[in-house]
N, C-alpha and C. Protein backbone atom coordinates (compact mmCIF):
# COMPACT_ATOMS: atom_id res chain seq x y z
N UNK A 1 5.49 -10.36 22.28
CA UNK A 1 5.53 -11.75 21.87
C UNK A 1 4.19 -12.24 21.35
N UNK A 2 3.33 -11.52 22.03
CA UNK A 2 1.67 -12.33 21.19
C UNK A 2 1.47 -11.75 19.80
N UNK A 3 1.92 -11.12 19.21
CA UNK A 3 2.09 -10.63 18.07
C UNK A 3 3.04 -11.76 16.97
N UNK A 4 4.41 -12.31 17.58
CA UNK A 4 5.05 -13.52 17.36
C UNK A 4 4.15 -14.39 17.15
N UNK A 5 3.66 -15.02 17.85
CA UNK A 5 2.89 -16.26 18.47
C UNK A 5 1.77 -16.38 17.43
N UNK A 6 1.05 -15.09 17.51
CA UNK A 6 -0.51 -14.82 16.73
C UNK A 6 -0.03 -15.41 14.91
N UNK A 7 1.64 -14.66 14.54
CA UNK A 7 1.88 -15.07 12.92
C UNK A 7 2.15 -16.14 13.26
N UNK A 8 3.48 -16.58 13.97
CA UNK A 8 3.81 -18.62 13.97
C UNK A 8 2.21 -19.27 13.51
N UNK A 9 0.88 -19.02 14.17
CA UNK A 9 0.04 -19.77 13.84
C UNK A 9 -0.62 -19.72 12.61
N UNK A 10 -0.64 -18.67 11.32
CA UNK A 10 -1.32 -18.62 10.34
C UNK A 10 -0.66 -19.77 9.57
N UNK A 11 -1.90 -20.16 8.82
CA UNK A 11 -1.62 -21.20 7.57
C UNK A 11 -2.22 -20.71 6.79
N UNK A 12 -1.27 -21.23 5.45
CA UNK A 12 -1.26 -21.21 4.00
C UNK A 12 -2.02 -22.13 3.65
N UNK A 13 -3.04 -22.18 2.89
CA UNK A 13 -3.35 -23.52 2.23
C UNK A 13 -3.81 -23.34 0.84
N UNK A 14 -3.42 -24.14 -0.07
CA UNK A 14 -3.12 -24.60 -1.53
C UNK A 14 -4.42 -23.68 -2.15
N UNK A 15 -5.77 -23.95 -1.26
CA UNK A 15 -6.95 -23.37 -1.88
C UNK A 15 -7.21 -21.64 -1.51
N UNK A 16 -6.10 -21.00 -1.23
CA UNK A 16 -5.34 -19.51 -0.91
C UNK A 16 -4.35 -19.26 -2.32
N UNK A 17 -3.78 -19.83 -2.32
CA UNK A 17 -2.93 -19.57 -3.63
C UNK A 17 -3.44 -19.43 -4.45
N UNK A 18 -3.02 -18.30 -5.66
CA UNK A 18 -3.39 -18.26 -7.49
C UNK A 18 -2.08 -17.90 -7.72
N UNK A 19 -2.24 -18.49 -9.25
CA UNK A 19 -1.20 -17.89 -10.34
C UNK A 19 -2.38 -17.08 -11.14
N UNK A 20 -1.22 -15.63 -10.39
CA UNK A 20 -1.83 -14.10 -10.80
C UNK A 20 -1.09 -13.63 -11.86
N UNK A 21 -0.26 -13.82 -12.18
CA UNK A 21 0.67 -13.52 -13.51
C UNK A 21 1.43 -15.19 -14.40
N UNK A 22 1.31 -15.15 -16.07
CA UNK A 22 2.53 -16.31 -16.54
C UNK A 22 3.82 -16.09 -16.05
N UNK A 23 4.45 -15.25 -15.66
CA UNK A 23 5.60 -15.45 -14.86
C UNK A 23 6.19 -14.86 -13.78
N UNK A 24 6.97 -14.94 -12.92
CA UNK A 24 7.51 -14.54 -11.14
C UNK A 24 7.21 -12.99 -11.24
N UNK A 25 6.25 -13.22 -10.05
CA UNK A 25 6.06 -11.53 -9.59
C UNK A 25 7.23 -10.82 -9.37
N UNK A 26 7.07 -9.58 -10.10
CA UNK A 26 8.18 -8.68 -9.21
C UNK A 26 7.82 -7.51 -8.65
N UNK A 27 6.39 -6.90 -8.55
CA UNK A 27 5.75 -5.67 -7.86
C UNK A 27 4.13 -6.76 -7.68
N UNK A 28 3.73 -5.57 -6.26
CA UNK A 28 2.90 -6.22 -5.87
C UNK A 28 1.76 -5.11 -5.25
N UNK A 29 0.76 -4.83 -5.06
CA UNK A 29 0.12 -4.21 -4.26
C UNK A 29 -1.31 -4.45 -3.74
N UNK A 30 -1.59 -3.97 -2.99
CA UNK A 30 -3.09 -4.84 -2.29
C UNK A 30 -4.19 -3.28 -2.45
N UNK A 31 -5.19 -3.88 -2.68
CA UNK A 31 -6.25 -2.87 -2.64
C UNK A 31 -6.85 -2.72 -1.56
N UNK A 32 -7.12 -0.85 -1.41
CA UNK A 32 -7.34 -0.56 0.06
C UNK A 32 -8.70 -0.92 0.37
N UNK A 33 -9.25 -2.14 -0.07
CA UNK A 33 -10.84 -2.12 -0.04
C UNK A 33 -11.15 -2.90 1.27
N UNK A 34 -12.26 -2.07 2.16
CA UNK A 34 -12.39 -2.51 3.52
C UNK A 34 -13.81 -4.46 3.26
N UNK A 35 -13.84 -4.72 1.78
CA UNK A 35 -14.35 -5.36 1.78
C UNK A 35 -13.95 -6.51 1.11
N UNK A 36 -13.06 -6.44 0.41
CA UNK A 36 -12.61 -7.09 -0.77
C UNK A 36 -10.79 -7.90 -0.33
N UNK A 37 -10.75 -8.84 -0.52
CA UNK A 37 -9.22 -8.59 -0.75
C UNK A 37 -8.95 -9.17 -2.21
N UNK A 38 -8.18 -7.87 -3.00
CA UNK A 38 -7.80 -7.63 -3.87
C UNK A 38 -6.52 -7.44 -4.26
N UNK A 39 -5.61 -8.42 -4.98
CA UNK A 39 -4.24 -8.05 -5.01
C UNK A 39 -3.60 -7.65 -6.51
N UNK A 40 -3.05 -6.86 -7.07
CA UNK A 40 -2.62 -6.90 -8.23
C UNK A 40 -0.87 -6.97 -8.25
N UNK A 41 -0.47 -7.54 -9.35
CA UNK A 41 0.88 -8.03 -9.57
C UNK A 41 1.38 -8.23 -10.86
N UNK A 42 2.60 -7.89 -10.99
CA UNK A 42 3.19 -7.57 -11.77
C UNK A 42 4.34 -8.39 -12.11
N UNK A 43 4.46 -8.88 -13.65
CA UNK A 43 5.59 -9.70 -13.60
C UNK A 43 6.67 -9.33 -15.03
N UNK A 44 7.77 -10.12 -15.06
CA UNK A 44 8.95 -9.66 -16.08
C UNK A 44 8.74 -9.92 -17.51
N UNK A 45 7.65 -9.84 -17.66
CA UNK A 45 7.34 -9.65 -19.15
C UNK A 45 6.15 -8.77 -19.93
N UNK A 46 6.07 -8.09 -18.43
CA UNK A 46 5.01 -6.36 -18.73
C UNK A 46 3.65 -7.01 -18.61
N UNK A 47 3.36 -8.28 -18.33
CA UNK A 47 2.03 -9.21 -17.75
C UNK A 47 1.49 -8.07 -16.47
N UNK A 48 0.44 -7.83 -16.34
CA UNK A 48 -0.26 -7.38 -14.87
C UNK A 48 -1.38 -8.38 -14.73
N UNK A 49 -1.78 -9.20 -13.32
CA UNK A 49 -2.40 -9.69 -12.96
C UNK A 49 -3.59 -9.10 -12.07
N UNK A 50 -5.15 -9.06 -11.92
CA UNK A 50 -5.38 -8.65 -10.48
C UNK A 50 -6.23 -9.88 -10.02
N UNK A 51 -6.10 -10.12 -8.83
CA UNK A 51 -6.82 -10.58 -8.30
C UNK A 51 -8.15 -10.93 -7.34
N UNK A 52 -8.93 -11.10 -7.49
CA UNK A 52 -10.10 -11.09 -6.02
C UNK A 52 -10.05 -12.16 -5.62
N UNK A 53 -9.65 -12.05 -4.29
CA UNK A 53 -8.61 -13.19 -3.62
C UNK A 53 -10.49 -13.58 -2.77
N UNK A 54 -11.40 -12.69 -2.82
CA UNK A 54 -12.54 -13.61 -2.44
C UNK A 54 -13.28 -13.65 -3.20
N UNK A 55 -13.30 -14.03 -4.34
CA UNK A 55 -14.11 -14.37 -5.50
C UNK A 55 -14.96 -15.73 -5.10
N UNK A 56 -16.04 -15.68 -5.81
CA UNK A 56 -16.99 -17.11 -5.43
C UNK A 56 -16.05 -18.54 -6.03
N UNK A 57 -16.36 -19.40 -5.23
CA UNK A 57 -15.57 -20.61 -5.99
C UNK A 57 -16.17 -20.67 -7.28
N UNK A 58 -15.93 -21.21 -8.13
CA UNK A 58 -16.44 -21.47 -9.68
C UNK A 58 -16.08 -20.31 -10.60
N UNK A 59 -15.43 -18.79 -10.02
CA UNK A 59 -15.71 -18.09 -11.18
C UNK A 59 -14.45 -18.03 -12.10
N UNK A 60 -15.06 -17.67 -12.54
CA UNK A 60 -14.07 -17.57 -14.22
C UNK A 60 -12.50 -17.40 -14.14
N UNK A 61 -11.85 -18.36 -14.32
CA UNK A 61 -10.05 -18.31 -13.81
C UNK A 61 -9.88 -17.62 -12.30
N UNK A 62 -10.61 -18.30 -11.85
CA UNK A 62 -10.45 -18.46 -10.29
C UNK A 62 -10.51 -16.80 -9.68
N UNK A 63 -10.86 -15.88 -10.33
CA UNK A 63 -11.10 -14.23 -9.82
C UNK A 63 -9.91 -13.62 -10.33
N UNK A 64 -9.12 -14.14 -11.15
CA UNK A 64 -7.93 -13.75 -11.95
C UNK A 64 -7.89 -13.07 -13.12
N UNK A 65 -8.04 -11.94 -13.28
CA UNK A 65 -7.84 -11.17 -14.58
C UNK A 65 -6.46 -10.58 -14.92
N UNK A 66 -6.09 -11.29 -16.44
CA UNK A 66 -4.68 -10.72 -16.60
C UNK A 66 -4.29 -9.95 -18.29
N UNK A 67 -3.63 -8.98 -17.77
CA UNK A 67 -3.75 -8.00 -18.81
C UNK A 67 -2.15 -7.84 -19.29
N UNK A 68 -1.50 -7.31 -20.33
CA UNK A 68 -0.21 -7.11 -20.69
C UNK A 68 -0.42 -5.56 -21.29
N UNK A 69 -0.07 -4.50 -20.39
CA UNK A 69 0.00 -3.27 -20.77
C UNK A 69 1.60 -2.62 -20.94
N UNK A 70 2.43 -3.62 -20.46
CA UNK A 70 3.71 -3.38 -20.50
C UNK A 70 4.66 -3.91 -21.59
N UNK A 71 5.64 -4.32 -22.06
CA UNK A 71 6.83 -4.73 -22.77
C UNK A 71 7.81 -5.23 -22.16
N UNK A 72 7.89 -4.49 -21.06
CA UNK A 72 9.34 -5.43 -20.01
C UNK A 72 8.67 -5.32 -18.83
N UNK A 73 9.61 -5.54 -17.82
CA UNK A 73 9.14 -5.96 -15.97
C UNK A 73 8.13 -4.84 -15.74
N UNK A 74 7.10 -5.24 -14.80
CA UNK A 74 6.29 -4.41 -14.09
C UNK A 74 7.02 -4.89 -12.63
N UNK A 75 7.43 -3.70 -12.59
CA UNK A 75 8.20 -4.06 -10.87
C UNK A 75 7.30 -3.32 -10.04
N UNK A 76 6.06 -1.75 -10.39
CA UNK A 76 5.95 -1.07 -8.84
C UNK A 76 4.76 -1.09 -9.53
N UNK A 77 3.73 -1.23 -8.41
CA UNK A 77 2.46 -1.40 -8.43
C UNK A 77 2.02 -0.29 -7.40
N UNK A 78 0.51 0.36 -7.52
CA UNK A 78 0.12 1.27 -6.45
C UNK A 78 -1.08 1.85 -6.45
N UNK A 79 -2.18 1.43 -5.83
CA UNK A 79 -3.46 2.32 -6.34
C UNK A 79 -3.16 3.44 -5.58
N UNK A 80 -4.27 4.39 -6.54
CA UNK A 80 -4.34 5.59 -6.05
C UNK A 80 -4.87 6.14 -4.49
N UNK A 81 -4.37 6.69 -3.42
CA UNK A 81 -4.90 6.66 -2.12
C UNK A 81 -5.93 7.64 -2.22
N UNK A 82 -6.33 8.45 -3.15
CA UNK A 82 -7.10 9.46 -3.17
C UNK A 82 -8.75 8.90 -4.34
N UNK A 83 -8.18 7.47 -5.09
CA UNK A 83 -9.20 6.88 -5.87
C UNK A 83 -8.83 5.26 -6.03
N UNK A 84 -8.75 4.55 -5.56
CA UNK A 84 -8.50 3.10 -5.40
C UNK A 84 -8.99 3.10 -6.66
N UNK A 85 -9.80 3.41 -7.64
CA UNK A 85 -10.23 2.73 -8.67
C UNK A 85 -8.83 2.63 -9.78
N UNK A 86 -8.26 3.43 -9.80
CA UNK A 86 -7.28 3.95 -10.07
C UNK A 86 -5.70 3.20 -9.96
N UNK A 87 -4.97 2.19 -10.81
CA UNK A 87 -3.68 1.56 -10.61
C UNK A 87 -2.75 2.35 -11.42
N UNK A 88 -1.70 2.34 -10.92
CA UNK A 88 -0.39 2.90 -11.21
C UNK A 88 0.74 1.66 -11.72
N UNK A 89 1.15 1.15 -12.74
CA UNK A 89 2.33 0.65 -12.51
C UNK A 89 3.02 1.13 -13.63
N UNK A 90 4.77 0.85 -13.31
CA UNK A 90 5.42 0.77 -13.96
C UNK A 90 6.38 -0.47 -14.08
């Protein structure tokens, strides 16, 4: 149950949120970085987003870099476990 208890208490707040892609994610993956939190995402119009979810306040589109390497949905996202530098999607 303290495992219950410990999530019931996390909050969301507004200054946590980005729009990481122009439209609804449909793949998602987090970077294995023991320093960083880094999320990249993928949405239905071949858009990839990444994020540095601790970027300094002020920087440039909020730590949001977004790229279109696709044509249709990016549904699976995945860095490499053997080179994090390294993203996979399709």
């Amino acid at each position: 149950m303290e495992y219950a208890a410990r999530l019931g208490k996390l909050k969301l707040g507004e200054e946590d949120v980005a729009k990481v892609t122009p439209d609804r994610a449909y793949g998602v993956a987090v970077h294995p970085s023991a320093t960083s939190v880094i999320a990249a995402v993928g949405d239905r119009d071949g858009n990839l987003g990444v994020w540095n979810a601790d970027a300094p306040e002020g920087s440039p589109n909020d730590g949001v870099m977004t790229f279109t390497p696709h044509t249709k949905v990016v549904n699976v996202l995945s860095f490499n476990p053997h080179n994090p530098a390294l993203l996979y999607s399709t």
